[in-house]
PDB file of N, CA and C in Angstrom:
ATOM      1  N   UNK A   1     143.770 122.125 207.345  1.00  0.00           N
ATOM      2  CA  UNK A   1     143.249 122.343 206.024  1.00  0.00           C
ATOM      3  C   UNK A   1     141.810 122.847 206.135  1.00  0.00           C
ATOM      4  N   UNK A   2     141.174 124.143 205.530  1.00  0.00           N
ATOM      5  CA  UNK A   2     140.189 124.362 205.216  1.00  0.00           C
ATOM      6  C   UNK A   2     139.193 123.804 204.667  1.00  0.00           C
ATOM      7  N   UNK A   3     137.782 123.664 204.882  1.00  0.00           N
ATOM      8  CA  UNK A   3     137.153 122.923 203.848  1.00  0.00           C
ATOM      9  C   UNK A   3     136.305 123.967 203.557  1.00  0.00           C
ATOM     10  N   UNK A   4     136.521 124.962 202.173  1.00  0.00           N
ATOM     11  CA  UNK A   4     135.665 126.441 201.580  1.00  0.00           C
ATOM     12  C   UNK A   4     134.688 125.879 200.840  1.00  0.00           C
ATOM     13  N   UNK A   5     134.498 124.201 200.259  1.00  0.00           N
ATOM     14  CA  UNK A   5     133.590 123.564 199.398  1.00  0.00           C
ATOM     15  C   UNK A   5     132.444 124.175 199.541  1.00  0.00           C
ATOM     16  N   UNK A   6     131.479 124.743 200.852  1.00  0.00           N
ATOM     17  CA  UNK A   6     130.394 125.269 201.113  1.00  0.00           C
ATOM     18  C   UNK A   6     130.013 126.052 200.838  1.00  0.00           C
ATOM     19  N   UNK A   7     131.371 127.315 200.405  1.00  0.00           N
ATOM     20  CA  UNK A   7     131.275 128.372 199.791  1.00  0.00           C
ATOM     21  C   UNK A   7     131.503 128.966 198.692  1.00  0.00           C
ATOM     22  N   UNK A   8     130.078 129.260 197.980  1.00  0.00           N
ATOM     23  CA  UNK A   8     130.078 128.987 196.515  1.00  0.00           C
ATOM     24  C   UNK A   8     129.335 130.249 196.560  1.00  0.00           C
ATOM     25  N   UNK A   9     129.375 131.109 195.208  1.00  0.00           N
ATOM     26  CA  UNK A   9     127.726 131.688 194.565  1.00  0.00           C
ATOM     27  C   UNK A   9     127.570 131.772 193.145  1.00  0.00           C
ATOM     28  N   UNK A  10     126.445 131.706 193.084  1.00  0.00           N
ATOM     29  CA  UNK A  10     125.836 131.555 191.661  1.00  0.00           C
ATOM     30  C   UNK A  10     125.295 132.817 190.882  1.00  0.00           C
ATOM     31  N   UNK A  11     125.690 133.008 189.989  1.00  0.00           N
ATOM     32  CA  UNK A  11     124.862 134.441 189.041  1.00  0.00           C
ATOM     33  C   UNK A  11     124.106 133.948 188.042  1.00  0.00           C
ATOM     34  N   UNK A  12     122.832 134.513 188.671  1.00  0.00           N
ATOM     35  CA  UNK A  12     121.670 133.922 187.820  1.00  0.00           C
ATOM     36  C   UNK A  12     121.151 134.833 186.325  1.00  0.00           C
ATOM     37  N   UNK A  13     120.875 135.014 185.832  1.00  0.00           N
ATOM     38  CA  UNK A  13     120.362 135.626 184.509  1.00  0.00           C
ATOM     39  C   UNK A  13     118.703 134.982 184.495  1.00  0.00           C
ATOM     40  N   UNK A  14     117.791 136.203 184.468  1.00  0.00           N
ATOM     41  CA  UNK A  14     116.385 135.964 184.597  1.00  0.00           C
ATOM     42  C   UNK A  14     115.855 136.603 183.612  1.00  0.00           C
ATOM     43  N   UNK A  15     115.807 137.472 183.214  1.00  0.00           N
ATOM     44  CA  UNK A  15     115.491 138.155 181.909  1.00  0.00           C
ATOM     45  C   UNK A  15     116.338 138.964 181.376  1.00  0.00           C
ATOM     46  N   UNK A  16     115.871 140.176 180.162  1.00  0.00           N
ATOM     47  CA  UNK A  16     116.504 140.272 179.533  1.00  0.00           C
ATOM     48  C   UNK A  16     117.260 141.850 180.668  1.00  0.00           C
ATOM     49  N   UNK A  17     116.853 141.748 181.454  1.00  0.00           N
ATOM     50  CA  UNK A  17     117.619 142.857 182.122  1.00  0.00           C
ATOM     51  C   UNK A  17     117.801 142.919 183.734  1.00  0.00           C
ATOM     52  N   UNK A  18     117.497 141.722 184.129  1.00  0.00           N
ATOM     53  CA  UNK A  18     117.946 141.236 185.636  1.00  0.00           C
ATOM     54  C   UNK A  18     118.715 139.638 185.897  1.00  0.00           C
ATOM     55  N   UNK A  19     119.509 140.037 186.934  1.00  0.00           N
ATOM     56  CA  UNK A  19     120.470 138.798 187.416  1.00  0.00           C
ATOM     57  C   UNK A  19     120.117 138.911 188.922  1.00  0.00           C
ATOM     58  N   UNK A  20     120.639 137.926 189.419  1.00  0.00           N
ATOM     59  CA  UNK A  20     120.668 137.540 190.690  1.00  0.00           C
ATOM     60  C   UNK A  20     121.979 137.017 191.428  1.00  0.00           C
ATOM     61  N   UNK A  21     121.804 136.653 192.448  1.00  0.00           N
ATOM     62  CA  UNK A  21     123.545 135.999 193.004  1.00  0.00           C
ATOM     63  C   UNK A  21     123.174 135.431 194.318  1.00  0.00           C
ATOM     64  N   UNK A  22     123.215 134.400 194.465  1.00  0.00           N
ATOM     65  CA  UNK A  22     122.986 133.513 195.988  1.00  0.00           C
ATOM     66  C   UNK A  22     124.245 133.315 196.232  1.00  0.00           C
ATOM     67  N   UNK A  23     124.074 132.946 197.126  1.00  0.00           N
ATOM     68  CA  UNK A  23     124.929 132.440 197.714  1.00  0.00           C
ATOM     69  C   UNK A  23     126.463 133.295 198.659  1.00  0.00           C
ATOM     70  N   UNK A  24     127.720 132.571 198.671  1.00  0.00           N
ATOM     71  CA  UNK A  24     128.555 133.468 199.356  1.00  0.00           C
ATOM     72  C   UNK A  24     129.548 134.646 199.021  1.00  0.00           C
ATOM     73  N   UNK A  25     129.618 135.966 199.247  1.00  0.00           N
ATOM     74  CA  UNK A  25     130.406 136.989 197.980  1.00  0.00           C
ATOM     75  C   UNK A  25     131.644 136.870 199.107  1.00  0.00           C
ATOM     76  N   UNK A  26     132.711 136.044 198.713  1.00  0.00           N
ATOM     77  CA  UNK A  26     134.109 136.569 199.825  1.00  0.00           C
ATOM     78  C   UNK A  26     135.440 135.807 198.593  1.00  0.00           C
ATOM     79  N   UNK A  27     136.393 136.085 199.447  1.00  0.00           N
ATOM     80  CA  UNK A  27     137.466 136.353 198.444  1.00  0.00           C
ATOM     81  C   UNK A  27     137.616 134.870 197.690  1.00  0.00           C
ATOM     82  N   UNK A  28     137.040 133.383 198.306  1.00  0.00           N
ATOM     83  CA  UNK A  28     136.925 132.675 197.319  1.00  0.00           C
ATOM     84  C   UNK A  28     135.741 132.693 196.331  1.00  0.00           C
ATOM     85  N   UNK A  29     134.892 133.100 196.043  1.00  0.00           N
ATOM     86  CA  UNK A  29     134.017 133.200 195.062  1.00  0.00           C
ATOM     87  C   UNK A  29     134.207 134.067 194.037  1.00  0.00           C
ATOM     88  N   UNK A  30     134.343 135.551 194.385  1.00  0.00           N
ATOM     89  CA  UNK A  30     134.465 136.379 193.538  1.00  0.00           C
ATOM     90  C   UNK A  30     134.592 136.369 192.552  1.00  0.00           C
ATOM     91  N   UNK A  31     136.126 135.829 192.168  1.00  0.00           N
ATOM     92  CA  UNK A  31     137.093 135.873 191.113  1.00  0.00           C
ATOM     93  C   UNK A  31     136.529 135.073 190.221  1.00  0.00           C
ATOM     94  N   UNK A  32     135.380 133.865 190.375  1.00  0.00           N
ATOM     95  CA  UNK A  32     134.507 133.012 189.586  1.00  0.00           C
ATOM     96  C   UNK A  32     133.401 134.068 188.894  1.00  0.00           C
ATOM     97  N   UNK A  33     132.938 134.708 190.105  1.00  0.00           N
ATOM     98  CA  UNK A  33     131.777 135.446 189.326  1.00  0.00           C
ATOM     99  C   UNK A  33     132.076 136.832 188.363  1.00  0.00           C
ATOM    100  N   UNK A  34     133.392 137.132 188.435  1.00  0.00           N
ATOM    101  CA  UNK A  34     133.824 138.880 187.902  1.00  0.00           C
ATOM    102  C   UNK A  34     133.740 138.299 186.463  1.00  0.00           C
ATOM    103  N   UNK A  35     134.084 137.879 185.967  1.00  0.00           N
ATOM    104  CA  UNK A  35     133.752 137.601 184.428  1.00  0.00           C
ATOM    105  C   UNK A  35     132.429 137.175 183.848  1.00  0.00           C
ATOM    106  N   UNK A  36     131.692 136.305 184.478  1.00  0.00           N
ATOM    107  CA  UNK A  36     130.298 136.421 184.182  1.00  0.00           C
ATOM    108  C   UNK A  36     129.655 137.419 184.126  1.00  0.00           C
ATOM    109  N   UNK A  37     129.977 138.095 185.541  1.00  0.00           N
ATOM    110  CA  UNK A  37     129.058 139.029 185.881  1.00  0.00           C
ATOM    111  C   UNK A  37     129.441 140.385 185.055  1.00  0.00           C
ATOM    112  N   UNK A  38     130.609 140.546 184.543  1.00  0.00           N
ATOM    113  CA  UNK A  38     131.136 141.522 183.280  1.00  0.00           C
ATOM    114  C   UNK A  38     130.405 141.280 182.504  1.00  0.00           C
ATOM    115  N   UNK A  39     130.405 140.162 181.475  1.00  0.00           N
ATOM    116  CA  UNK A  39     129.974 139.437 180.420  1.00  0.00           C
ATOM    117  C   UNK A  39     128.431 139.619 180.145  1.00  0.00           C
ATOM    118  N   UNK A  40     127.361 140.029 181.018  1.00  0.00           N
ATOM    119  CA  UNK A  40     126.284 139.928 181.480  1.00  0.00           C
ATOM    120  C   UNK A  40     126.389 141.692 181.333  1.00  0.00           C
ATOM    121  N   UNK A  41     127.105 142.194 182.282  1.00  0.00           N
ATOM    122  CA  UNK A  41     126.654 143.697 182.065  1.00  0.00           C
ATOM    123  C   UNK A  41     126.579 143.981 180.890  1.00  0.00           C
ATOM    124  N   UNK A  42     127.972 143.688 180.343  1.00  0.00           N
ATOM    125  CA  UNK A  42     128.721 144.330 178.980  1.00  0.00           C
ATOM    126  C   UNK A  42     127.410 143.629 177.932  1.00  0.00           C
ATOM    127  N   UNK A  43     126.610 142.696 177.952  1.00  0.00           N
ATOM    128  CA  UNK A  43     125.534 142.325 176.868  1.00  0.00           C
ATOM    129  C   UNK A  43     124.441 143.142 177.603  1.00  0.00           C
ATOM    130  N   UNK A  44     123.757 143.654 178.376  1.00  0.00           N
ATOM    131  CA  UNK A  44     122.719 144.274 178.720  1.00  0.00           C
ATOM    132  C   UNK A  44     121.891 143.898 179.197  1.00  0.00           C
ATOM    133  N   UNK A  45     122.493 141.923 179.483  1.00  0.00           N
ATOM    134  CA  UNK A  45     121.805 140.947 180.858  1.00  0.00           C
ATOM    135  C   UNK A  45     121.477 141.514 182.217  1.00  0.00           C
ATOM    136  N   UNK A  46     122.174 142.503 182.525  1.00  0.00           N
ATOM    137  CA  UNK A  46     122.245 142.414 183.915  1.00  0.00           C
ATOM    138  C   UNK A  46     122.205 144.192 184.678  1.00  0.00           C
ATOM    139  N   UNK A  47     121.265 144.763 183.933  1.00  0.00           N
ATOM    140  CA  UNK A  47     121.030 146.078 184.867  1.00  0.00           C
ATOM    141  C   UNK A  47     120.483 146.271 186.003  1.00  0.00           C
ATOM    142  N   UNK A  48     120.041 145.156 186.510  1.00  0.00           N
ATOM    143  CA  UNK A  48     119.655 145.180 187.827  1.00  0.00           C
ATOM    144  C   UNK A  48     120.036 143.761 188.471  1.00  0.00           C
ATOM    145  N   UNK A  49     120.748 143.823 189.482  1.00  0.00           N
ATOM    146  CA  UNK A  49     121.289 142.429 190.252  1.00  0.00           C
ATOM    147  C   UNK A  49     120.270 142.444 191.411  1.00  0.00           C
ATOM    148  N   UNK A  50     119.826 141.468 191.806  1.00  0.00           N
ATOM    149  CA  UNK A  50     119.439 141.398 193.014  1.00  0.00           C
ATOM    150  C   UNK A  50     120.534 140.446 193.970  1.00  0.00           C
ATOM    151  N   UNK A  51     120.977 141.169 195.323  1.00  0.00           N
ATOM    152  CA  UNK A  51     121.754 140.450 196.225  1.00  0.00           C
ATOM    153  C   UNK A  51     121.007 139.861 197.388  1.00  0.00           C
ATOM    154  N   UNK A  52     120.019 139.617 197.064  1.00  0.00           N
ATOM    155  CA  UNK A  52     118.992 138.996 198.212  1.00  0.00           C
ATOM    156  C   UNK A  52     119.003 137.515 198.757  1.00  0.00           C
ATOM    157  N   UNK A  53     119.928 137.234 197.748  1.00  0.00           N
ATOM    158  CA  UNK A  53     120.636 135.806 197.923  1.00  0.00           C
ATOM    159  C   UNK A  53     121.793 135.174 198.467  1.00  0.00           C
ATOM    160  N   UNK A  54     122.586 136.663 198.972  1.00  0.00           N
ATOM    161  CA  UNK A  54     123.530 136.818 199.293  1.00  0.00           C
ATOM    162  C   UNK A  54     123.890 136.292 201.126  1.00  0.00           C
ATOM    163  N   UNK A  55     124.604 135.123 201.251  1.00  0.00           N
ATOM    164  CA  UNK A  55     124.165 135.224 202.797  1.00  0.00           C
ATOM    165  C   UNK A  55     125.160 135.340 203.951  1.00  0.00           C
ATOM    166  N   UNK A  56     126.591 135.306 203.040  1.00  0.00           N
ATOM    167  CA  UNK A  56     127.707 136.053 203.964  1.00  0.00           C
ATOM    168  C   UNK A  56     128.189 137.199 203.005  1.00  0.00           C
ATOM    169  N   UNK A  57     129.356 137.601 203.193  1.00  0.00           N
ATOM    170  CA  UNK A  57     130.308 138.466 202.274  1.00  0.00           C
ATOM    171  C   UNK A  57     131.282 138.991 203.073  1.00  0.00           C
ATOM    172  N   UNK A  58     132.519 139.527 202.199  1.00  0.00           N
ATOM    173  CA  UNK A  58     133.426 140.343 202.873  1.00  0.00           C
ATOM    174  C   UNK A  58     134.003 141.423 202.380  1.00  0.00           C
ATOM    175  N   UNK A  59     135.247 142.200 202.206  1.00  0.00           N
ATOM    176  CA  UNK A  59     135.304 143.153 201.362  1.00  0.00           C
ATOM    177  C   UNK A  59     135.231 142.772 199.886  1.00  0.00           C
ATOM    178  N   UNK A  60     135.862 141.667 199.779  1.00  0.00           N
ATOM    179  CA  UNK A  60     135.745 140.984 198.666  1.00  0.00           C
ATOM    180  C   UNK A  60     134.445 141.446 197.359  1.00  0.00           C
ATOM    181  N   UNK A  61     133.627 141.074 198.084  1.00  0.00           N
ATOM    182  CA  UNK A  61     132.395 141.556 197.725  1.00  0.00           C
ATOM    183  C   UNK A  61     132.068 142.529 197.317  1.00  0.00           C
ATOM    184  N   UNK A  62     132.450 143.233 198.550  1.00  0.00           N
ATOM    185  CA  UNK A  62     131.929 145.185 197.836  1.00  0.00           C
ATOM    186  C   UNK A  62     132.894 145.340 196.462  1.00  0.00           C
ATOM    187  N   UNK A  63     134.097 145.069 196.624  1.00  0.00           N
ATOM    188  CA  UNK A  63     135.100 145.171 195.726  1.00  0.00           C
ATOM    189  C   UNK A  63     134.816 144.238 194.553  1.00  0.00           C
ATOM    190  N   UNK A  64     133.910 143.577 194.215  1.00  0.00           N
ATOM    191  CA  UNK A  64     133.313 142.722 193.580  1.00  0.00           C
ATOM    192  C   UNK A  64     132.331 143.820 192.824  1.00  0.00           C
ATOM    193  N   UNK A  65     131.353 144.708 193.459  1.00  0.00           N
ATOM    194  CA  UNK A  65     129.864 145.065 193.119  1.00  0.00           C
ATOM    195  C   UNK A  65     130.867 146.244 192.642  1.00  0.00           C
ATOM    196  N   UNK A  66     132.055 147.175 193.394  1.00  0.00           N
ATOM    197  CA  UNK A  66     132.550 148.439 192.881  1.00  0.00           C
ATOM    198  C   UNK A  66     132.880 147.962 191.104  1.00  0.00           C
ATOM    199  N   UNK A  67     133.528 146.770 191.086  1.00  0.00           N
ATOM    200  CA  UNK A  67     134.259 146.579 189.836  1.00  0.00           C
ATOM    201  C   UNK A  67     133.352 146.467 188.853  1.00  0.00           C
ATOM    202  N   UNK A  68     132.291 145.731 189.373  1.00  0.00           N
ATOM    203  CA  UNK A  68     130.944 145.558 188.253  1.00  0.00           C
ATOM    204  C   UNK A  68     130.238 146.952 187.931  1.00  0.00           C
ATOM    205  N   UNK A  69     129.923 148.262 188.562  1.00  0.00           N
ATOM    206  CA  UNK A  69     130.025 149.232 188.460  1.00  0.00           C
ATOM    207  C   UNK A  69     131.134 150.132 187.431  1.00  0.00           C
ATOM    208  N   UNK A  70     132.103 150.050 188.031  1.00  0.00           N
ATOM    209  CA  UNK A  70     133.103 150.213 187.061  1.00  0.00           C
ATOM    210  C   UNK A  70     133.192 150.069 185.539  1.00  0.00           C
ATOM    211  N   UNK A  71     132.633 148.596 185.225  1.00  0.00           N
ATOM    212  CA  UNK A  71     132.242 147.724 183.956  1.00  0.00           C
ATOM    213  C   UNK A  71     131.775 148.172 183.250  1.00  0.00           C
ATOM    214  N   UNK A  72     130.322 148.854 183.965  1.00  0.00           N
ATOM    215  CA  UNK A  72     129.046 149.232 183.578  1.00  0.00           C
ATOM    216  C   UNK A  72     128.977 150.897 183.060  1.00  0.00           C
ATOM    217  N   UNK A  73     129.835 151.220 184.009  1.00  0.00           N
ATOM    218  CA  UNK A  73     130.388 152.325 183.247  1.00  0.00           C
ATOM    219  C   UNK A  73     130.506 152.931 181.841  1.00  0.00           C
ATOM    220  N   UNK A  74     132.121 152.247 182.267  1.00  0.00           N
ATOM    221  CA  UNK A  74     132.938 152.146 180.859  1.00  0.00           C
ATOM    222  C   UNK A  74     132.144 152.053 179.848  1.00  0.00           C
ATOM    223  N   UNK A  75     130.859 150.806 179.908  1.00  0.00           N
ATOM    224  CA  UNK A  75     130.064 150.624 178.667  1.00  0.00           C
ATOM    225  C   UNK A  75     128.865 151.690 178.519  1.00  0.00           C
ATOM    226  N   UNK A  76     128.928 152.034 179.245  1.00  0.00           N
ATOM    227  CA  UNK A  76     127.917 153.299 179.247  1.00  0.00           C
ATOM    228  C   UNK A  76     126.469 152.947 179.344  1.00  0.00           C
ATOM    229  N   UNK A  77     126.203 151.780 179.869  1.00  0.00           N
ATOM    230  CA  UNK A  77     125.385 150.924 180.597  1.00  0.00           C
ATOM    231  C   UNK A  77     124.775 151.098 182.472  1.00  0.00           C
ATOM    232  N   UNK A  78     123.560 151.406 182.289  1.00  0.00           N
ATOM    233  CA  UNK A  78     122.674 151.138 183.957  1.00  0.00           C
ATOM    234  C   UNK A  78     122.987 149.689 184.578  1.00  0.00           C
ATOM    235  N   UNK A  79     123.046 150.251 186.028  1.00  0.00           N
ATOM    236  CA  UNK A  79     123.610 149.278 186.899  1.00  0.00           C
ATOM    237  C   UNK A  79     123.037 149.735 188.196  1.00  0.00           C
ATOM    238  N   UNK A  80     121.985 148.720 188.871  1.00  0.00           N
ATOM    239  CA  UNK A  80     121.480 149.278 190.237  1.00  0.00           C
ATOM    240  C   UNK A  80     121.679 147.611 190.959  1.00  0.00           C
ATOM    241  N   UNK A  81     121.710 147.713 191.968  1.00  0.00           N
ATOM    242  CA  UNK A  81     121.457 146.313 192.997  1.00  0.00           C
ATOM    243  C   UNK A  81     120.251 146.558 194.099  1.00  0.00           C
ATOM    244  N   UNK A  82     120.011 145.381 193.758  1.00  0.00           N
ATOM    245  CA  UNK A  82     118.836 144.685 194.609  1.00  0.00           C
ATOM    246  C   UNK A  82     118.876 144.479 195.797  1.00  0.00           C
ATOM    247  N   UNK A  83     117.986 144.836 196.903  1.00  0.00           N
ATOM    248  CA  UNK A  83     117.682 143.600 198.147  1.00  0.00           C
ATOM    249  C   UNK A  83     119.151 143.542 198.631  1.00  0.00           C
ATOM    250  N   UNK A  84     119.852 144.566 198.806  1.00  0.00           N
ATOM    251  CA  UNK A  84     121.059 144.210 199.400  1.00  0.00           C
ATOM    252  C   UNK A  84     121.441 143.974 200.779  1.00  0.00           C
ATOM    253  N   UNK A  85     122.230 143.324 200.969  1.00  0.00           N
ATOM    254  CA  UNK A  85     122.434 142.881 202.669  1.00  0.00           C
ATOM    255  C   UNK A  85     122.787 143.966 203.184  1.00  0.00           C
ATOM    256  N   UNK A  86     122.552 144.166 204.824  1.00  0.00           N
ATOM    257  CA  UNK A  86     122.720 144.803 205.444  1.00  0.00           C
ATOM    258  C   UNK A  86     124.425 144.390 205.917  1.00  0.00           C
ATOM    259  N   UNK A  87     125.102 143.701 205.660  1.00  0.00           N
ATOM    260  CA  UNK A  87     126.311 143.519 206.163  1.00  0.00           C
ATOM    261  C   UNK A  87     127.348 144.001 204.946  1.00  0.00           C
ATOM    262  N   UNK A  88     126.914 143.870 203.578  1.00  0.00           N
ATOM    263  CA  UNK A  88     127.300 144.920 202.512  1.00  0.00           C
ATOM    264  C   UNK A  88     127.572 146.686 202.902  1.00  0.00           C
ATOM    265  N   UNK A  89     125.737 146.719 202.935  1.00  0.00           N
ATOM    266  CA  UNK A  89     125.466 147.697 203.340  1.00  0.00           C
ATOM    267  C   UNK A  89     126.534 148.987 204.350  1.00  0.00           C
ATOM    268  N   UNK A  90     126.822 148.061 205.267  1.00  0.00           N
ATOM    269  CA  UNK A  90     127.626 147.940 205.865  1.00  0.00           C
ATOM    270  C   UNK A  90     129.101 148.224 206.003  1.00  0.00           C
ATOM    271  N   UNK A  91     129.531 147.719 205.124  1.00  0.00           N
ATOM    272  CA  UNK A  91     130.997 147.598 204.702  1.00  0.00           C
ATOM    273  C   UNK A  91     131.357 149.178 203.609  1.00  0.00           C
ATOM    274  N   UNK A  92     130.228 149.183 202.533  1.00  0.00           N
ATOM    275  CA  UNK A  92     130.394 150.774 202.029  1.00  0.00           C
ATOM    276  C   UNK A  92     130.052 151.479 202.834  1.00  0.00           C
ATOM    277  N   UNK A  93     129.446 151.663 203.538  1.00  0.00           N
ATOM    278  CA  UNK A  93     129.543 152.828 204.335  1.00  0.00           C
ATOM    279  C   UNK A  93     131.136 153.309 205.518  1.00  0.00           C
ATOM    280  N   UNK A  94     131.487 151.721 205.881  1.00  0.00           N
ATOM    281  CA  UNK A  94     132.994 151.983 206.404  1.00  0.00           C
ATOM    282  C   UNK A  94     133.820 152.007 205.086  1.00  0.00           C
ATOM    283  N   UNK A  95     133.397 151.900 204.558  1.00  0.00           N
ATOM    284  CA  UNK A  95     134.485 152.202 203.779  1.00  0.00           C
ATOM    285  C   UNK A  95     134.600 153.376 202.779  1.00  0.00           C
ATOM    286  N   UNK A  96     133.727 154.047 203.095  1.00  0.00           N
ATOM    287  CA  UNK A  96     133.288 155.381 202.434  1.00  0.00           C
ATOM    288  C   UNK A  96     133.564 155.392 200.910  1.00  0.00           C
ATOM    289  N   UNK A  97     132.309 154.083 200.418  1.00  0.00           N
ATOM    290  CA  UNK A  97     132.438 154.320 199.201  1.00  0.00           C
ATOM    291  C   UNK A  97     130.432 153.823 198.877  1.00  0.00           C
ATOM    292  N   UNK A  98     129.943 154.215 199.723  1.00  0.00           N
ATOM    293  CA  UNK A  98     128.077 153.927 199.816  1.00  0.00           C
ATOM    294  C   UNK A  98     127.836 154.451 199.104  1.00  0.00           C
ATOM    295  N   UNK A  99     128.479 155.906 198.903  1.00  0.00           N
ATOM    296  CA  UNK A  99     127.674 157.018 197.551  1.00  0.00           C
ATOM    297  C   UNK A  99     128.178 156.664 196.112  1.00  0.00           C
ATOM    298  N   UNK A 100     128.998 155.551 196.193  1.00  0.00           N
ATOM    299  CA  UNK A 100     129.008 155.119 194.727  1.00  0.00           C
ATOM    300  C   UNK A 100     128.179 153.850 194.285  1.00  0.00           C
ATOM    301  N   UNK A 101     127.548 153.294 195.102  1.00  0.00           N
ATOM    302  CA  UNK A 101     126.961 152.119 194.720  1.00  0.00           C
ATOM    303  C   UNK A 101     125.327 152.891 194.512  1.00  0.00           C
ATOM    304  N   UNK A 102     124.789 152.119 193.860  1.00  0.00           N
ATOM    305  CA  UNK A 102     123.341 152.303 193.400  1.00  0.00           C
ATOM    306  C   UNK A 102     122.108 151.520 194.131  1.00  0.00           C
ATOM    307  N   UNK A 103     121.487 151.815 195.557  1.00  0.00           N
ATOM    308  CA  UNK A 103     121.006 150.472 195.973  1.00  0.00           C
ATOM    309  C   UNK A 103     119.498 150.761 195.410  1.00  0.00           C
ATOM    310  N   UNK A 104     118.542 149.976 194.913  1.00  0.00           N
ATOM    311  CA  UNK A 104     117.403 149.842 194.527  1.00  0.00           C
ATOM    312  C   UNK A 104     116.494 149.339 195.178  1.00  0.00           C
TER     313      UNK A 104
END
């Protein structure tokens, strides 16, 4: 049996146009944060994320930041990320999707 209890992250809301996210982006967290972190774009909480808090991840993740993109879109809403990890970083570029993310 696994024990994932350790792996958690949090989406922070700091003003009226930045969020944050500590903690871990992998396929158990995500699915907690995709509706906040919608909910937040779609009100105009969250045009700039910082991922500087971020201290593992997996595809999960990128596929996490693509969808929030996506979101942000649709609403016709700005969307850049913060302080992003180099192991993110990382992962769009294998996965040849770097030129769609916004890093700040």
């Amino acid at each position: 049996m696994n024990d994932t209890s350790h792996n958690s992250a949090i989406l922070s809301l700091h003003d009226a146009e930045r969020a944050s996210i500590a903690g871990v982006l992998d396929f158990g967290t995500v699915g907690d944060l995709l509706g906040s972190g919608s909910e937040a774009i779609l009100a105009g909480h969250a045009a700039f994320i910082d991922l500087g808090g971020v201290t593992a991840t997996d595809s999960a993740g990128l596929a996490l930041l693509l969808e929030w993109l996506s979101v942000a879109r649709a609403a016709k809403r700005s969307l850049r990320y913060e302080n992003v990890p180099m192991q993110l970083q990382q992962l769009a570029r294998l996965s040849e999707v770097e030129e769609l993310l916004v890093w700040g």
